[in-house]
Protein backbone atom coordinates (compact mmCIF):
# COMPACT_ATOMS: atom_id res chain seq x y z
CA UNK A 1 0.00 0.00 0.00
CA UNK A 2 2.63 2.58 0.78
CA UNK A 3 4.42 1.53 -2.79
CA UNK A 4 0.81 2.20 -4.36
CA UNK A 5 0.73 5.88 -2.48
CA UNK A 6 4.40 6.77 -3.38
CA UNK A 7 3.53 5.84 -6.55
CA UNK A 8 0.16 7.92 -7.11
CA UNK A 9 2.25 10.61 -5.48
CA UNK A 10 5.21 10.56 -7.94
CA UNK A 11 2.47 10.62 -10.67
CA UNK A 12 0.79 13.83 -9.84
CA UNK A 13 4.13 15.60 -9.30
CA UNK A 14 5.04 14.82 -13.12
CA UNK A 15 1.38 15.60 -14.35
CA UNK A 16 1.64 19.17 -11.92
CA UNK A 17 5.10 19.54 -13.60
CA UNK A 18 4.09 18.93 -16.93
CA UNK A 19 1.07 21.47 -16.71
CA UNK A 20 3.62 23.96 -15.41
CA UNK A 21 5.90 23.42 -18.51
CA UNK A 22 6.61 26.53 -20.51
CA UNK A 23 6.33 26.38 -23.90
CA UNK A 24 9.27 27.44 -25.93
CA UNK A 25 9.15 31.04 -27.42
CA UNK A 26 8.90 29.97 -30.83
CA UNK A 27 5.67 28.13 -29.97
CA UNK A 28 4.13 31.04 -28.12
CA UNK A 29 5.04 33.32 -30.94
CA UNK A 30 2.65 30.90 -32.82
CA UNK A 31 -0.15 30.18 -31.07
CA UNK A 32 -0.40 33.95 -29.85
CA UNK A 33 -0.54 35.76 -33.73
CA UNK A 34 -3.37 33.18 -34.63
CA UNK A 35 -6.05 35.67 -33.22
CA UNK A 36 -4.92 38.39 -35.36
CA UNK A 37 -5.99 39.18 -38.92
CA UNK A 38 -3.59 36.88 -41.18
CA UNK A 39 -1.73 39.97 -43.03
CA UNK A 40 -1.06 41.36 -39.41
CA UNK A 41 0.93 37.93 -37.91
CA UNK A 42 4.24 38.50 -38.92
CA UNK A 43 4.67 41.88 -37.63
CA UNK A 44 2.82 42.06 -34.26
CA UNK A 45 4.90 42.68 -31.24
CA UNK A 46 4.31 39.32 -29.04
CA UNK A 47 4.11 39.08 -25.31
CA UNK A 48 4.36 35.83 -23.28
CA UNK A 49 6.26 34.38 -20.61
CA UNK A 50 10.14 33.16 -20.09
CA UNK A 51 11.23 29.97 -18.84
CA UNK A 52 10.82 30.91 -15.37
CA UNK A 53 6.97 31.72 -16.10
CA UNK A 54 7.67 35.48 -16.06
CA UNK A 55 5.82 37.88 -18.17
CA UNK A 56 7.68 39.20 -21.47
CA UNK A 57 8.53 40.50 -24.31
CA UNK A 58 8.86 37.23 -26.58
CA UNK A 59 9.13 39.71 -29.90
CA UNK A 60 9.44 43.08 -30.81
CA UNK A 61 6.58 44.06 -33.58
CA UNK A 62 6.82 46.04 -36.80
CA UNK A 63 3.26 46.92 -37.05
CA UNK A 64 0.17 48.12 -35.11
CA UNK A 65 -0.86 44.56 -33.62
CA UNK A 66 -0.09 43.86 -30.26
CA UNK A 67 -0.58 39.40 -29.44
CA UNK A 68 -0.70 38.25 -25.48
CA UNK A 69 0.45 34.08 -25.52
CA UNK A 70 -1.46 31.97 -23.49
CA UNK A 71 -0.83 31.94 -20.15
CA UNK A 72 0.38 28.49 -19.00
CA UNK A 73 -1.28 29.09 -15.31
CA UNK A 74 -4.48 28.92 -16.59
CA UNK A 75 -7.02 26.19 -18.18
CA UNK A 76 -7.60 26.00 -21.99
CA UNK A 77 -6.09 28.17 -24.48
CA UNK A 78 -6.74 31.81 -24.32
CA UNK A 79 -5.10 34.59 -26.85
CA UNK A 80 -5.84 37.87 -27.75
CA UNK A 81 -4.10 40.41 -30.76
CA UNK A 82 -5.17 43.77 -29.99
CA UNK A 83 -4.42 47.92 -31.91
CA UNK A 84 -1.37 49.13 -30.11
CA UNK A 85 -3.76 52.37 -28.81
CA UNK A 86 -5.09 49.74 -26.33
CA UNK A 87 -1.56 48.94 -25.18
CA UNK A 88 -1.32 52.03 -22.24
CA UNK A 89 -5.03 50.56 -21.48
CA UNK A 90 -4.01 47.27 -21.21
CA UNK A 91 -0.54 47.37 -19.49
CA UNK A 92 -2.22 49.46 -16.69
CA UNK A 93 -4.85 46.47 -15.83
CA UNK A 94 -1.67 44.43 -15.80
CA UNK A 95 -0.09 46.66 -13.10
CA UNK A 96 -2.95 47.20 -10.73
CA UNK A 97 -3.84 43.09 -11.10
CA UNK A 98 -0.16 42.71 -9.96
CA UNK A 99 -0.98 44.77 -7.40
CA UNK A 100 -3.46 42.64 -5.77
CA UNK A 101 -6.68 45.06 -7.10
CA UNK A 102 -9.76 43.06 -7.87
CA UNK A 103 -12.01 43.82 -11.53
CA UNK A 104 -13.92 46.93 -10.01
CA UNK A 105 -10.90 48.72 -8.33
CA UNK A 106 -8.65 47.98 -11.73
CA UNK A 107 -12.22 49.22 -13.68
CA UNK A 108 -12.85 52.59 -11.38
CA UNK A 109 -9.43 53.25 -11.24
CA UNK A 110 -8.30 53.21 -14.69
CA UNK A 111 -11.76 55.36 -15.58
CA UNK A 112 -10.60 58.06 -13.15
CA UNK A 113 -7.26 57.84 -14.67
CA UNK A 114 -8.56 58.24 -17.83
CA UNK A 115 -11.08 60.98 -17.02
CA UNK A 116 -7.85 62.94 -15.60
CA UNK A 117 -5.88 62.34 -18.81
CA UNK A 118 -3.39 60.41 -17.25
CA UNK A 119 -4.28 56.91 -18.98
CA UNK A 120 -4.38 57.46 -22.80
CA UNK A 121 -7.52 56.07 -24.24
CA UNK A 122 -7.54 55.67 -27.85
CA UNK A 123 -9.91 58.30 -29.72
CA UNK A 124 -11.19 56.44 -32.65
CA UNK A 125 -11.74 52.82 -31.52
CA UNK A 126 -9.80 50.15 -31.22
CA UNK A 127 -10.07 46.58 -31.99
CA UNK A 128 -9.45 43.18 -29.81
CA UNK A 129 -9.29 40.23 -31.27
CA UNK A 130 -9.84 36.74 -28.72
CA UNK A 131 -9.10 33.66 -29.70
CA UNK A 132 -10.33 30.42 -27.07
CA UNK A 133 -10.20 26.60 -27.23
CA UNK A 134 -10.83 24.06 -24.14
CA UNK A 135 -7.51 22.78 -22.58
CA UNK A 136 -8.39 19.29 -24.43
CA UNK A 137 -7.82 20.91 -28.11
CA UNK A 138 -4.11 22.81 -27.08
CA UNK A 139 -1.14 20.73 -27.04
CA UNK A 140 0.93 23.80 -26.23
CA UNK A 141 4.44 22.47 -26.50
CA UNK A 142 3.68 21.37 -30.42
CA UNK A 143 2.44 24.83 -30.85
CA UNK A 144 -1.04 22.91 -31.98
CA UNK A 145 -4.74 24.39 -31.13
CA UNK A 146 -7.70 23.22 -32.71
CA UNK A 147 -11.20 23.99 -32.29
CA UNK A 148 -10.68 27.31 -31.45
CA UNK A 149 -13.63 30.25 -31.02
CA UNK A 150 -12.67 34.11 -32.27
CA UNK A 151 -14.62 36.91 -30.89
CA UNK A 152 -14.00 40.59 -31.41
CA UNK A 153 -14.39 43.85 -29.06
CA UNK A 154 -13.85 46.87 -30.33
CA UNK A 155 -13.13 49.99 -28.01
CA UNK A 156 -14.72 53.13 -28.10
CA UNK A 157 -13.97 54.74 -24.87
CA UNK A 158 -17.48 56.85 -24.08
CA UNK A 159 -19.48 55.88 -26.25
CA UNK A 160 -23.43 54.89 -25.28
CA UNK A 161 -26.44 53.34 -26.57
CA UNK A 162 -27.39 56.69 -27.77
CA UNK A 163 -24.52 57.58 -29.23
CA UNK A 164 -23.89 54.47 -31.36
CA UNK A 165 -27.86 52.82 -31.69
CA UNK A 166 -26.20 49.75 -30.87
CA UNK A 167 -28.08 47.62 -28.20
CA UNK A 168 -27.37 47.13 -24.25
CA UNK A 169 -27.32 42.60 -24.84
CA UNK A 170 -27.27 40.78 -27.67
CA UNK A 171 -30.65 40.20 -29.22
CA UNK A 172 -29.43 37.39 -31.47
CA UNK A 173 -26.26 35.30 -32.42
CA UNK A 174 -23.48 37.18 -33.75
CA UNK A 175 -25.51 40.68 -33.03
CA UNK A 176 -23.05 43.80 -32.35
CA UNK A 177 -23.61 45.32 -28.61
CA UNK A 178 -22.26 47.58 -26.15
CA UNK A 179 -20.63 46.71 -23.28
CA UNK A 180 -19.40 49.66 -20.46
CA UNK A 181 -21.39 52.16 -22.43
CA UNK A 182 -20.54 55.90 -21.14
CA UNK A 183 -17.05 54.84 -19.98
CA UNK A 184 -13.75 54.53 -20.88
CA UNK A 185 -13.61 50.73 -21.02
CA UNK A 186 -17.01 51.00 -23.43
CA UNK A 187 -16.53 48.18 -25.87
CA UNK A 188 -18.69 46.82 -28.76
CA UNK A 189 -19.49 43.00 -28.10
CA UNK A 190 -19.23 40.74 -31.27
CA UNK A 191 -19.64 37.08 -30.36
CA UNK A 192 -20.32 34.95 -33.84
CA UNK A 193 -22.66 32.16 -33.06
CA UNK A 194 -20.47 28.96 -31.83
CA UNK A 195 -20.85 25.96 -34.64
């Protein structure tokens, strides 16, 4: 019996190890650019995360496209590609999460940041792109994702209902709506209907 526990125990430290592994750079360099428009891959600047699991820079970019790798903490595959007018937006979530600040303190502080002029929203829209797939359909050391799901937000920082006549929920599959309307993080919703 104690051979049979040792045993189970030696097991789940190589399965914890394994799910800890990060991938190599050149494989989150690849996985990360597939939720941005195809003629915007190649030059997109490419976050991710280092051997020791810290956060950065994997590539410099040549264009406006900004890619986020998966994050190898977390369950399933999750990437994003967003306009580098997001990026002041974005990086300051990143600092106040680090901080310890939970969604509404990282959401009221940014929009008083932003109402100040201190956080640079961008002025005419900008556009995320997110790319998902369940942890069963990533094999993230191959660089291989398959059944994957692409929704888009696009920013408009202020914006409202009234402003845009787009609609507070989405009244049908695929329908455009906004999200955060009358503050900086407002965001039109565009979820195309799962297959």
């Amino acid at each position: 019996m104690k051979n049979l526990s040792l045993s189970i125990f030696t097991l789940l430290l190589f399965f914890h190890a394994e799910a800890q592994q990060i991938p190599s750079k050149a494989m989150q360099i690849k996985t990360a650019v597939l939720a941005a428009p195809e003629d915007l891959r190649d030059g997109a600047m490419v976050y991710g995360y280092d051997a020791q699991g810290d956060w950065t820079i994997l590539r410099e970019g040549s264009n406006e496209m900004v890619c986020i790798a998966d994050d190898p903490k977390s369950d399933g595959f999750n990437v994003a590609c967003y306009h580098q007018d997001l990026e002041p937006f974005m990086e300051r979530g990143r600092e106040l999460k680090k901080e310890g600040k939970n969604f509404k303190e990282i959401f009221d502080t940014r929009e008083n940041e932003a109402k100040a002029g201190s956080l640079t929203m961008p002025k005419d829209g900008a556009t995320l792109y997110a790319l998902t797939a369940a942890a069963e359909d990533y094999d993230a050391l191959k660089g291989e994702v398959k059944n994957t799901y692409l929704r888009y937000v696009v920013y408009i920082p202020w914006a409202t209902q009234e402003s845009t006549g787009l609609a507070l929920k989405p009244e049908a599959p695929g329908m455009p709506w906004i999200m955060d309307p009358g503050t900086h993080r407002a965001h039109i919703m565009i979820n195309p209907p799962k297959e």
